[in-house]
N, C-alpha and C. Protein backbone atom coordinates (compact mmCIF):
# COMPACT_ATOMS: atom_id res chain seq x y z
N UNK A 1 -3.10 -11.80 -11.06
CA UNK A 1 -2.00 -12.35 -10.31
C UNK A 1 -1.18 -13.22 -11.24
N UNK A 2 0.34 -13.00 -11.00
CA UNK A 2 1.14 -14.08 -12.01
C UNK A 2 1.97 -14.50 -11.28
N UNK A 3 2.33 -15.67 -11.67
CA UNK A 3 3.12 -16.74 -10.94
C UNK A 3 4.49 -16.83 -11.76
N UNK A 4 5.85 -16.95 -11.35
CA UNK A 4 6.54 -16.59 -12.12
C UNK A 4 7.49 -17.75 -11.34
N UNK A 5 8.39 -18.29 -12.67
CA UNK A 5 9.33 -19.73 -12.34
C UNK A 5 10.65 -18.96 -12.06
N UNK A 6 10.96 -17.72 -11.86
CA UNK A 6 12.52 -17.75 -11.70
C UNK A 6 12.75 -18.61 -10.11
N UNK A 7 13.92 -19.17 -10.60
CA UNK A 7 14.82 -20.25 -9.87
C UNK A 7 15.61 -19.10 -8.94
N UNK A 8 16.36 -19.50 -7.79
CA UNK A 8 17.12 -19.00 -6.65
C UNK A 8 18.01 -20.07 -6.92
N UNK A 9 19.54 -19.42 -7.07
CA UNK A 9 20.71 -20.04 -6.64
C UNK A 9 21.01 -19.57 -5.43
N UNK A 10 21.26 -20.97 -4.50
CA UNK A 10 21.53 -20.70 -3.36
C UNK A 10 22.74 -21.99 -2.99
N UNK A 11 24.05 -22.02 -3.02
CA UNK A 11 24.94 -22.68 -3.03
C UNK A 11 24.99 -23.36 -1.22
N UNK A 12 25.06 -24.67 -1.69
CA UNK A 12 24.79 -25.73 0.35
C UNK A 12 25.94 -25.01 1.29
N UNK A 13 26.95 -24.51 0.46
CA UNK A 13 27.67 -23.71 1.72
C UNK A 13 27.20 -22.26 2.26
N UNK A 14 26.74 -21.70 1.27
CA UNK A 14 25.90 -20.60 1.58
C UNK A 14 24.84 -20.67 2.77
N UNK A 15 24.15 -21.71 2.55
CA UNK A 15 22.85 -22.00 3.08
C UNK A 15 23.27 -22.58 4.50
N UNK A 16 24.43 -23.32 4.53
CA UNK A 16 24.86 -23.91 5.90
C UNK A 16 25.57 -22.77 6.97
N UNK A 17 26.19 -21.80 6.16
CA UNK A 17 26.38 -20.72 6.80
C UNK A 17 25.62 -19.83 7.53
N UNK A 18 24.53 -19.85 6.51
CA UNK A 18 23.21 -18.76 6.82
C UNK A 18 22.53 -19.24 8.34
N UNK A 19 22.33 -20.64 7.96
CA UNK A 19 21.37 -21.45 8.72
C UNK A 19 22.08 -21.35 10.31
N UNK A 20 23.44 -21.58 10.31
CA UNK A 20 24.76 -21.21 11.56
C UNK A 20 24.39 -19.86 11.97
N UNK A 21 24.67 -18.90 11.12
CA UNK A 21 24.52 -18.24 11.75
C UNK A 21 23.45 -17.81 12.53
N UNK A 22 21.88 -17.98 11.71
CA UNK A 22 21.03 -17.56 12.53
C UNK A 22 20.45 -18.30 13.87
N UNK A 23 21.09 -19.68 13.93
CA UNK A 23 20.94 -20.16 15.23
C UNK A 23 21.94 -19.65 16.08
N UNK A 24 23.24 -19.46 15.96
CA UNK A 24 23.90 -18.58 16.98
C UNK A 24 23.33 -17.45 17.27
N UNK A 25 22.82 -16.68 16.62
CA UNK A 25 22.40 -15.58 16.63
C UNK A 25 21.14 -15.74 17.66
N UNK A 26 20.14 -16.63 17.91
CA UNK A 26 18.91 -17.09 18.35
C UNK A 26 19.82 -17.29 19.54
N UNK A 27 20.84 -18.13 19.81
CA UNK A 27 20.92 -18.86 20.94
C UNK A 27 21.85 -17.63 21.72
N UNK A 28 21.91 -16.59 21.10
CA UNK A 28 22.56 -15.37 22.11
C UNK A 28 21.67 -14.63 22.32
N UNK A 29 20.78 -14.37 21.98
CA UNK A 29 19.41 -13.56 22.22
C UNK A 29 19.07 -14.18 23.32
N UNK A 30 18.98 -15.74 23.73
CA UNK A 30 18.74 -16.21 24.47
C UNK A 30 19.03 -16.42 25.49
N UNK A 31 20.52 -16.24 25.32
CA UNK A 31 21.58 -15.96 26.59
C UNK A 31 21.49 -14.76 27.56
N UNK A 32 21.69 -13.46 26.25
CA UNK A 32 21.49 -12.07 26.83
C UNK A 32 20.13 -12.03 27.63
N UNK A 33 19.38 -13.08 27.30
CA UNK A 33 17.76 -12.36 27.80
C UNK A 33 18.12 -12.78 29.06
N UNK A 34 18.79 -13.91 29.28
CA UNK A 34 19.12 -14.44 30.63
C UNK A 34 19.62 -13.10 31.32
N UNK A 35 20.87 -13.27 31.09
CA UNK A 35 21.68 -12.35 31.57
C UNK A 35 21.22 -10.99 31.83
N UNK A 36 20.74 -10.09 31.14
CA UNK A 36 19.85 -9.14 31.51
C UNK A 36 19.07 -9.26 32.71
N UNK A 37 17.88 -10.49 32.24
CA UNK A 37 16.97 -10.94 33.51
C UNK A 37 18.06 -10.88 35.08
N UNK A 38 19.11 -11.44 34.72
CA UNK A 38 19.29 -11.31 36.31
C UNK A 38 20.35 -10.48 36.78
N UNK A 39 20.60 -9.22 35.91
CA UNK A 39 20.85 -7.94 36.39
C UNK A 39 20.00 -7.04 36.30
N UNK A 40 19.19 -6.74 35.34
CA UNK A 40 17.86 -5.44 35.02
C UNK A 40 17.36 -4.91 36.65
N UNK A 41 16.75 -6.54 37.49
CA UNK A 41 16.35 -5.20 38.66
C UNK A 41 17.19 -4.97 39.61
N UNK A 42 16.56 -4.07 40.67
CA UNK A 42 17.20 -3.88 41.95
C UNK A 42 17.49 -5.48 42.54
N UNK A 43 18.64 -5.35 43.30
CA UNK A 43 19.35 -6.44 43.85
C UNK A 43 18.03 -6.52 45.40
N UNK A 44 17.43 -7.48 45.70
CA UNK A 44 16.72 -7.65 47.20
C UNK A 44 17.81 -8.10 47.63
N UNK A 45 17.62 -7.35 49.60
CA UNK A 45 18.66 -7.79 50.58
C UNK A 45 18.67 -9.73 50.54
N UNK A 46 19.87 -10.22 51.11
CA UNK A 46 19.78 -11.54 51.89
C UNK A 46 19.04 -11.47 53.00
N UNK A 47 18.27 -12.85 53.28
CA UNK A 47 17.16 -12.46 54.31
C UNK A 47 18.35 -12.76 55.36
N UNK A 48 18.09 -12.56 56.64
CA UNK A 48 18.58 -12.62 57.91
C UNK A 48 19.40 -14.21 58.04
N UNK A 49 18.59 -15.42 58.24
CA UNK A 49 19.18 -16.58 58.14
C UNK A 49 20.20 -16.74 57.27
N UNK A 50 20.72 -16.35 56.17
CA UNK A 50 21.69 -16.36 55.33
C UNK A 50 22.18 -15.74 54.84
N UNK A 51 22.95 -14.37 56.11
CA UNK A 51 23.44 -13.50 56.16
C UNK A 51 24.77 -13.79 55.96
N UNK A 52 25.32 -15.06 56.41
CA UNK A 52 26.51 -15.48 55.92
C UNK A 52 27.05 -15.14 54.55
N UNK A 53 26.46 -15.28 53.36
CA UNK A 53 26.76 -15.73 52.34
C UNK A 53 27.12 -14.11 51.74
N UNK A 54 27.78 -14.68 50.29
CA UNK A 54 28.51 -13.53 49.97
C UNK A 54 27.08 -12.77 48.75
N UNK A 55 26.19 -11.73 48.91
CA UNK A 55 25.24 -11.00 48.32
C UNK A 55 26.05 -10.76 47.22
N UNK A 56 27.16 -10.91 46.64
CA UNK A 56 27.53 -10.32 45.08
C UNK A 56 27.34 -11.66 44.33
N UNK A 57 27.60 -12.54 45.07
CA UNK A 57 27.12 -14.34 43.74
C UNK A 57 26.09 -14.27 44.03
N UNK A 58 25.03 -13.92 44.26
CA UNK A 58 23.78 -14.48 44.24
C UNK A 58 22.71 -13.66 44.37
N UNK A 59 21.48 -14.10 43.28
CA UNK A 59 20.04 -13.75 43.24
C UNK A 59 19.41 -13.48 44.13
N UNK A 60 18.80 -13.12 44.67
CA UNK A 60 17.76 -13.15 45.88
C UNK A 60 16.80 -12.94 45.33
N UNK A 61 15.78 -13.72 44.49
CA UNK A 61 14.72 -14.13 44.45
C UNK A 61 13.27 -13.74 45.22
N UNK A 62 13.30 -15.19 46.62
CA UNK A 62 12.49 -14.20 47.37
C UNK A 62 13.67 -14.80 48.97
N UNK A 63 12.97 -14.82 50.12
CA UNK A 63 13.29 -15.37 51.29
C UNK A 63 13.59 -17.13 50.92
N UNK A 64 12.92 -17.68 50.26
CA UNK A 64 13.54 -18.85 50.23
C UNK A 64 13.90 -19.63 48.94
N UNK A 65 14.33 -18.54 47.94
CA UNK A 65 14.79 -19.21 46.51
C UNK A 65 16.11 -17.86 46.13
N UNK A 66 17.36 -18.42 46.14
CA UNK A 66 18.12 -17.50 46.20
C UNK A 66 18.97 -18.52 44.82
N UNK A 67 19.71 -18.01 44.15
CA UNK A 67 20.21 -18.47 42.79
C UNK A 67 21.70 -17.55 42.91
N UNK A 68 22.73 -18.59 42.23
CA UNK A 68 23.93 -18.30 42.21
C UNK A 68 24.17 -17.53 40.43
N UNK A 69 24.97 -16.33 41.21
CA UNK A 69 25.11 -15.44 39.78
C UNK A 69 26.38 -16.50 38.81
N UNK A 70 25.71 -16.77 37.44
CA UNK A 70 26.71 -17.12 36.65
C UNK A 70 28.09 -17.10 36.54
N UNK A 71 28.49 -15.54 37.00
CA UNK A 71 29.81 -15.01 37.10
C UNK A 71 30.17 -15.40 38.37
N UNK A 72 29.90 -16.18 38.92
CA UNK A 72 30.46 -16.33 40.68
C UNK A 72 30.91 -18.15 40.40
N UNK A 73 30.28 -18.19 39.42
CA UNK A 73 30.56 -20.20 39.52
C UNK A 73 32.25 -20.08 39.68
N UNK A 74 32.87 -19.44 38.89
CA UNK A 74 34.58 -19.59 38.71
C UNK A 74 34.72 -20.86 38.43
N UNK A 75 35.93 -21.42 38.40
CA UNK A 75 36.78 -22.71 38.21
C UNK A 75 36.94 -23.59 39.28
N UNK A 76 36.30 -23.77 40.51
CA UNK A 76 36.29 -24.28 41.32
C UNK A 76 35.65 -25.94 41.24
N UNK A 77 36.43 -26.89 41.40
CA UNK A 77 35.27 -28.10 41.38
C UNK A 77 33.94 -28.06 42.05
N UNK A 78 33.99 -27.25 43.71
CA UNK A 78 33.27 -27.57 44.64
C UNK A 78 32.78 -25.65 44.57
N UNK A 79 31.28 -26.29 44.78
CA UNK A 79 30.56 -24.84 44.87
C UNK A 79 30.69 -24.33 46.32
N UNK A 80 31.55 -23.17 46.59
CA UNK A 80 31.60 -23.22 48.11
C UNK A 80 29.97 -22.51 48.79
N UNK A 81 29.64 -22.79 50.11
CA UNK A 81 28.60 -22.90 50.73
C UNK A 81 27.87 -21.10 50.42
N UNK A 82 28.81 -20.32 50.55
CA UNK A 82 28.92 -18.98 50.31
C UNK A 82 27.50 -18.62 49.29
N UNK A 83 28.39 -19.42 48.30
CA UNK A 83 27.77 -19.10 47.20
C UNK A 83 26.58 -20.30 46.03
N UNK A 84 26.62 -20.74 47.11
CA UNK A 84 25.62 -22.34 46.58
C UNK A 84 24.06 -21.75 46.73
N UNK A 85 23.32 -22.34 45.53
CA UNK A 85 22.07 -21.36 45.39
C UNK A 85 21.19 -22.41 46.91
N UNK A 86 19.79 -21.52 46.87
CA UNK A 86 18.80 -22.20 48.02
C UNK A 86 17.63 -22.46 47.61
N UNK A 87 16.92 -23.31 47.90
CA UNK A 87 15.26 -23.56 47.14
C UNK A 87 14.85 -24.32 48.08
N UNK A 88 14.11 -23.84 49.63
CA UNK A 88 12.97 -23.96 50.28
C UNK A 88 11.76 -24.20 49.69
N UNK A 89 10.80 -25.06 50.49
CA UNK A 89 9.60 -25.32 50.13
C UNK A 89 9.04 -24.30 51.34
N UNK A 90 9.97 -24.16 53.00
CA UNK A 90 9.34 -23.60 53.88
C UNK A 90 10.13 -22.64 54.29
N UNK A 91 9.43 -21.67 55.22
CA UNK A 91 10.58 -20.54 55.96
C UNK A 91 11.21 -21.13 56.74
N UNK A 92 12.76 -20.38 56.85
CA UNK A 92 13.97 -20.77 57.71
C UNK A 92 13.12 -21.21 59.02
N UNK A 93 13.38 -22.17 59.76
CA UNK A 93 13.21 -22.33 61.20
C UNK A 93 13.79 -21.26 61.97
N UNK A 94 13.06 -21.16 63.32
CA UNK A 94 13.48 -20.12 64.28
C UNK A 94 14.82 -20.52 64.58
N UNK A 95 15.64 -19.21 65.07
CA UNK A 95 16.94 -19.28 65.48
C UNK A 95 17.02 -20.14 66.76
N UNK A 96 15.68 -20.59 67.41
CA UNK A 96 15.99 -21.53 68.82
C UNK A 96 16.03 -23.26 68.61
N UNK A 97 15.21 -23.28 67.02
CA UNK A 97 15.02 -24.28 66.67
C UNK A 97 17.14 -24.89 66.10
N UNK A 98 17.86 -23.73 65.69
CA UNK A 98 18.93 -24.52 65.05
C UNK A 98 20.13 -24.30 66.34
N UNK A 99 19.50 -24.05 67.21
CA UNK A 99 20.80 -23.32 68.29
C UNK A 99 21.11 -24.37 69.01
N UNK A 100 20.14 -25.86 69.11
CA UNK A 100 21.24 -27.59 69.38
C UNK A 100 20.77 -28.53 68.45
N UNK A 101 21.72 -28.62 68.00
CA UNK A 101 20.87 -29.25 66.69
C UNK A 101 21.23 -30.83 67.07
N UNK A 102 22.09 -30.94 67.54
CA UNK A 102 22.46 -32.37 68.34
C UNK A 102 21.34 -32.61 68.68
N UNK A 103 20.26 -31.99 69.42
CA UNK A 103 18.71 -32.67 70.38
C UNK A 103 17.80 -33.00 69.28
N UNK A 104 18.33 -32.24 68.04
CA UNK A 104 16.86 -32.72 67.01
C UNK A 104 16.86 -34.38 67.01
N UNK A 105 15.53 -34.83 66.80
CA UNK A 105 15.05 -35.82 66.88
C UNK A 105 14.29 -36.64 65.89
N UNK A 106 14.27 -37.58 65.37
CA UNK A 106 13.71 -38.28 64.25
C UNK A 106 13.22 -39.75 64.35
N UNK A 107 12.00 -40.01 64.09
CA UNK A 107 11.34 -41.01 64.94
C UNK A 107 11.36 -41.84 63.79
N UNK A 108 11.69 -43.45 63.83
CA UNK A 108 11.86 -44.10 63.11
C UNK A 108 11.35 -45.65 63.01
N UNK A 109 10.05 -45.85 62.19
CA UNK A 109 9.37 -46.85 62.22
C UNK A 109 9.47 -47.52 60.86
N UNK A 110 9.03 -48.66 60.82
CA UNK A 110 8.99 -49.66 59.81
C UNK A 110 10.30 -50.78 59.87
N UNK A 111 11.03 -50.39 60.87
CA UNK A 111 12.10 -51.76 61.43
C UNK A 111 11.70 -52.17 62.62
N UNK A 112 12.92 -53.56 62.84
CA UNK A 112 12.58 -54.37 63.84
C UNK A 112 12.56 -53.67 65.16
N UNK A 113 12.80 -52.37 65.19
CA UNK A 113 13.27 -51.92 66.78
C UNK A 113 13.08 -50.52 66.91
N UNK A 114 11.77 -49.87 66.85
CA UNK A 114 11.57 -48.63 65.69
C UNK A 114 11.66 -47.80 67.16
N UNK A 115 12.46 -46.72 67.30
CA UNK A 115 12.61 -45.58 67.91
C UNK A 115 13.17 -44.37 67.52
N UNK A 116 13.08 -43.08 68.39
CA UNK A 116 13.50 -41.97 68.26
C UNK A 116 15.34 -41.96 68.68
N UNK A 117 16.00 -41.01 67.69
CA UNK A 117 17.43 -40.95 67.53
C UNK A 117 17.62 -39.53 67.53
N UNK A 118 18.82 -39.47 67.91
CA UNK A 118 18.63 -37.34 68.04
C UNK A 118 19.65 -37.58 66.53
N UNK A 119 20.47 -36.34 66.44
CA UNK A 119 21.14 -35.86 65.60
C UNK A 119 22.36 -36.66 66.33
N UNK A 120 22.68 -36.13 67.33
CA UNK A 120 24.05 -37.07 68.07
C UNK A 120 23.85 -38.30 67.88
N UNK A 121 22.68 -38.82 68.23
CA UNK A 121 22.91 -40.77 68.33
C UNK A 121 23.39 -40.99 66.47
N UNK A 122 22.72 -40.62 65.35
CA UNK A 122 22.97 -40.09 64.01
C UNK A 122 24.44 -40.25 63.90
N UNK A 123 25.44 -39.45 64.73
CA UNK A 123 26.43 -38.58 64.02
C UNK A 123 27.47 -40.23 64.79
N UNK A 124 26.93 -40.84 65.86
CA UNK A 124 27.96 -41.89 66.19
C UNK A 124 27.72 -43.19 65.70
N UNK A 125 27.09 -43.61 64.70
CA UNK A 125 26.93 -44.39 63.63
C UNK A 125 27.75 -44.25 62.83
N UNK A 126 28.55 -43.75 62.29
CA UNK A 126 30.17 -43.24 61.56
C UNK A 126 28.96 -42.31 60.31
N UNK A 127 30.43 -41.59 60.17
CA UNK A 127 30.04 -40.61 58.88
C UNK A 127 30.28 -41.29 57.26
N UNK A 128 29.48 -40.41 56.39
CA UNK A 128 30.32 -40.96 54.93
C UNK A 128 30.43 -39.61 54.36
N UNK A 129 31.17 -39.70 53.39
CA UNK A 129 31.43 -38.50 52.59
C UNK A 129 31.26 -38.57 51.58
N UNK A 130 30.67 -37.82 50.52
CA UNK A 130 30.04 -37.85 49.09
C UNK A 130 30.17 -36.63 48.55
N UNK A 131 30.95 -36.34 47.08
CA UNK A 131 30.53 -34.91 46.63
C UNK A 131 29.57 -35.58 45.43
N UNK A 132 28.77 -34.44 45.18
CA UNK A 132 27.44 -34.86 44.26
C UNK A 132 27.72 -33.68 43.27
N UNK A 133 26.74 -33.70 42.58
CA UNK A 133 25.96 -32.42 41.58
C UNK A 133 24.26 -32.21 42.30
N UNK A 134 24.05 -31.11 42.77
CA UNK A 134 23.27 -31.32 43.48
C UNK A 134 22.23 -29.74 42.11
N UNK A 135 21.05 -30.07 41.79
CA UNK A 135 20.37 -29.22 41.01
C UNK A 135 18.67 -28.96 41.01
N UNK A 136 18.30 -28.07 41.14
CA UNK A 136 17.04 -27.82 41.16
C UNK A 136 16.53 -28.14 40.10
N UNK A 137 15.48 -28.99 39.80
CA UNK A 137 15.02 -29.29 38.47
C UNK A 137 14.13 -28.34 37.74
N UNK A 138 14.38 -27.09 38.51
CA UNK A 138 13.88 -26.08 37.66
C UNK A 138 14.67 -24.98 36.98
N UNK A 139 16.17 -25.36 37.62
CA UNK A 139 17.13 -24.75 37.25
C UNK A 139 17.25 -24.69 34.96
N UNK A 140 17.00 -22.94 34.97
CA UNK A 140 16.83 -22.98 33.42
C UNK A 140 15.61 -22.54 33.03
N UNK A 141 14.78 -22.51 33.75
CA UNK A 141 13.15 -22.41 33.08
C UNK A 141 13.09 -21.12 33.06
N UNK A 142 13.97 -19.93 33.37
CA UNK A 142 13.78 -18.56 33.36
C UNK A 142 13.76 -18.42 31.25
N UNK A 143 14.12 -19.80 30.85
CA UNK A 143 14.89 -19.80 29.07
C UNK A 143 13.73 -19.81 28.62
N UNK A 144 12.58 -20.57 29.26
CA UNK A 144 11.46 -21.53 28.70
C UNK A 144 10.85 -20.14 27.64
N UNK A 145 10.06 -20.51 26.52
CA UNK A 145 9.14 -19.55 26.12
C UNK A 145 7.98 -19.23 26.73
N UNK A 146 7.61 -19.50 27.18
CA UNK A 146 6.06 -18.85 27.97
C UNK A 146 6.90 -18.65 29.62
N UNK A 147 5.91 -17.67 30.11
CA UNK A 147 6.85 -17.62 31.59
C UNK A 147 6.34 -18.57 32.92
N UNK A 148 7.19 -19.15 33.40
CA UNK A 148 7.02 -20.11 34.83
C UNK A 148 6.56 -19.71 35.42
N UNK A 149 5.39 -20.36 36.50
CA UNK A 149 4.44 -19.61 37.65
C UNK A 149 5.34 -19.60 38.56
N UNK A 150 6.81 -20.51 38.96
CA UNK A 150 8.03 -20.23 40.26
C UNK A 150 8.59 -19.30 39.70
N UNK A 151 9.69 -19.34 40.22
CA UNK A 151 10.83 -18.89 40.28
C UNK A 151 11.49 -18.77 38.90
N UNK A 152 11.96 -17.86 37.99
CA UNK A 152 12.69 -17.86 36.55
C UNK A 152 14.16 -18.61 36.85
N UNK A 153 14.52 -19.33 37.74
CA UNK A 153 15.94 -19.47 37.47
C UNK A 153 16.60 -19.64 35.86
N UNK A 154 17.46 -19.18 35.89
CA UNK A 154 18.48 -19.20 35.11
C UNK A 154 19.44 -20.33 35.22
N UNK A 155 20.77 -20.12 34.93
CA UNK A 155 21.56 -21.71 35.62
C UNK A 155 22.35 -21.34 36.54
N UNK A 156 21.79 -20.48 37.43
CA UNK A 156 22.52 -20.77 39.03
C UNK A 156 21.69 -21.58 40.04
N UNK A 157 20.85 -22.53 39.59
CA UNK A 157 19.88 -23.49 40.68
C UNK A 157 20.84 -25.02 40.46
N UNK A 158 22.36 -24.63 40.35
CA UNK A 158 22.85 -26.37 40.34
C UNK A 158 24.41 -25.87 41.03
N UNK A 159 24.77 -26.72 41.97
CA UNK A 159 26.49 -26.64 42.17
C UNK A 159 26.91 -27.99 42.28
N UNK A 160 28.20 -28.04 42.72
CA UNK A 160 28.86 -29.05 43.05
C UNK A 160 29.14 -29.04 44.71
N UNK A 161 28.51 -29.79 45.32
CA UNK A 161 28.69 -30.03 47.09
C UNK A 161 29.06 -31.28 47.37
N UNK A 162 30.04 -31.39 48.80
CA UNK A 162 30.23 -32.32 49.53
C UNK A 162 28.90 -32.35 50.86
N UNK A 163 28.45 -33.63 50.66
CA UNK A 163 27.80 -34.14 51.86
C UNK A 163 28.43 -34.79 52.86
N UNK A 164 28.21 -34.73 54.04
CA UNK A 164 28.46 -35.89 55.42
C UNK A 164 27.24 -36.53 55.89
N UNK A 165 27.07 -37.66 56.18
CA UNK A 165 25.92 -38.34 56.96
C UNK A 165 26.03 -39.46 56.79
N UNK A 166 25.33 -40.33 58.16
CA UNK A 166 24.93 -41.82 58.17
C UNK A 166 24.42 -42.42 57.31
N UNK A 167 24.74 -43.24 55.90
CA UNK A 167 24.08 -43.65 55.66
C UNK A 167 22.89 -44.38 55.98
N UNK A 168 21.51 -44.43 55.27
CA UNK A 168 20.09 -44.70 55.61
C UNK A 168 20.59 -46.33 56.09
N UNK A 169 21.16 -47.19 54.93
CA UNK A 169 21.37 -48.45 55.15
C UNK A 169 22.21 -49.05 56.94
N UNK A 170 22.72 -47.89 57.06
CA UNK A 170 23.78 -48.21 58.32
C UNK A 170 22.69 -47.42 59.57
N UNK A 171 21.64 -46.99 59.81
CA UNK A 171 20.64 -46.74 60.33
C UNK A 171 20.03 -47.72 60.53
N UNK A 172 19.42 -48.50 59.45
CA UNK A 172 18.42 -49.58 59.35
C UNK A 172 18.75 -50.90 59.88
N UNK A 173 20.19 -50.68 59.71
CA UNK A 173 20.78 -52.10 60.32
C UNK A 173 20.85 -51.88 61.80
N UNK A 174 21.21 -50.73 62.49
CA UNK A 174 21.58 -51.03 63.71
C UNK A 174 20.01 -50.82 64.52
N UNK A 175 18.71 -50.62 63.50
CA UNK A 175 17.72 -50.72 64.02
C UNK A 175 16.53 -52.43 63.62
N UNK A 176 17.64 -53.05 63.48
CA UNK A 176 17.50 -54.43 63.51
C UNK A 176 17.09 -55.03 62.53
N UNK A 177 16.74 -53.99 61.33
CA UNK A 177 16.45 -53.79 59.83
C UNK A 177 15.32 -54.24 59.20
């Protein structure tokens, strides 16, 4: 065996080039794998409860993890409802359970005056309005190197939404706090 001293010229712009390129190169492999991943299979139907929504933006996963297709985000500030991804822990409630939703009820202890409030008593406490970034913190892990025991999302598990509701603080007060 011989060991031999020839030297490598390798000029820092050379090398900064090289080094560029092969991380672009890495970080599109990485992209495409995405992208592939969430065209390669058959499209699953929308389940029944969220028949509304438009089936060309979005994943369907399973019944309760549905992901917004990349190409559907557009230029919009606000992710419309259509197309805003979903991530259940449980199955949709029965259709009798959302058909008054005014009667739902929420029992409320640890204040001075602790009782049950429907959705209506809720909604005449005044409203507030908030747009957020609202994101699944698993949104991305479809990138990870080893594969996720959930769901692979990609980056359709985040939009931009407006909320309405009572604030908690304006609850607490009129329950004597």
């Amino acid at each position: 065996m011989s060991i031999s001293n020839t030297q490598i010229s390798l000029p820092r712009r050379s090398l900064l080039t090289g080094s560029a390129s092969a991380l672009a190169a890495i970080g599109m492999a990485t992209w495409a794998r995405g992208s592939l991943a969430q065209t390669a299979a058959a499209p699953k139907p929308l389940p029944a409860y969220v028949g509304w929504k438009d089936p060309a933006s979005v994943i369907v996963h399973s019944s309760t993890t549905i992901e917004t297709k990349r190409s559907a985000f557009g230029t919009s500030v606000i992710t419309p409802a259509e197309q805003l991804y979903i991530r259940n822990n449980l199955p949709a409630p029965d259709a009798s359970i959302i058909a008054d939703r005014d009667a739902w009820e929420i029992s409320l202890d640890g204040v001075k005056n602790p009782r049950k409030l429907t959705l209506r008593d809720l909604k005449s406490m005044g409203l507030e309005t908030v747009a957020m970034v609202l994101q699944c913190s698993g949104n991305g892990r479809g990138f990870f190197p080893s594969k996720p025991s959930g769901t692979p999302w990609t980056v359709g598990a985040a939009g931009c939404v407006v909320w309405s509701g009572v604030p908690v603080k304006a609850v607490v007060a009129a329950l004597g706090g």
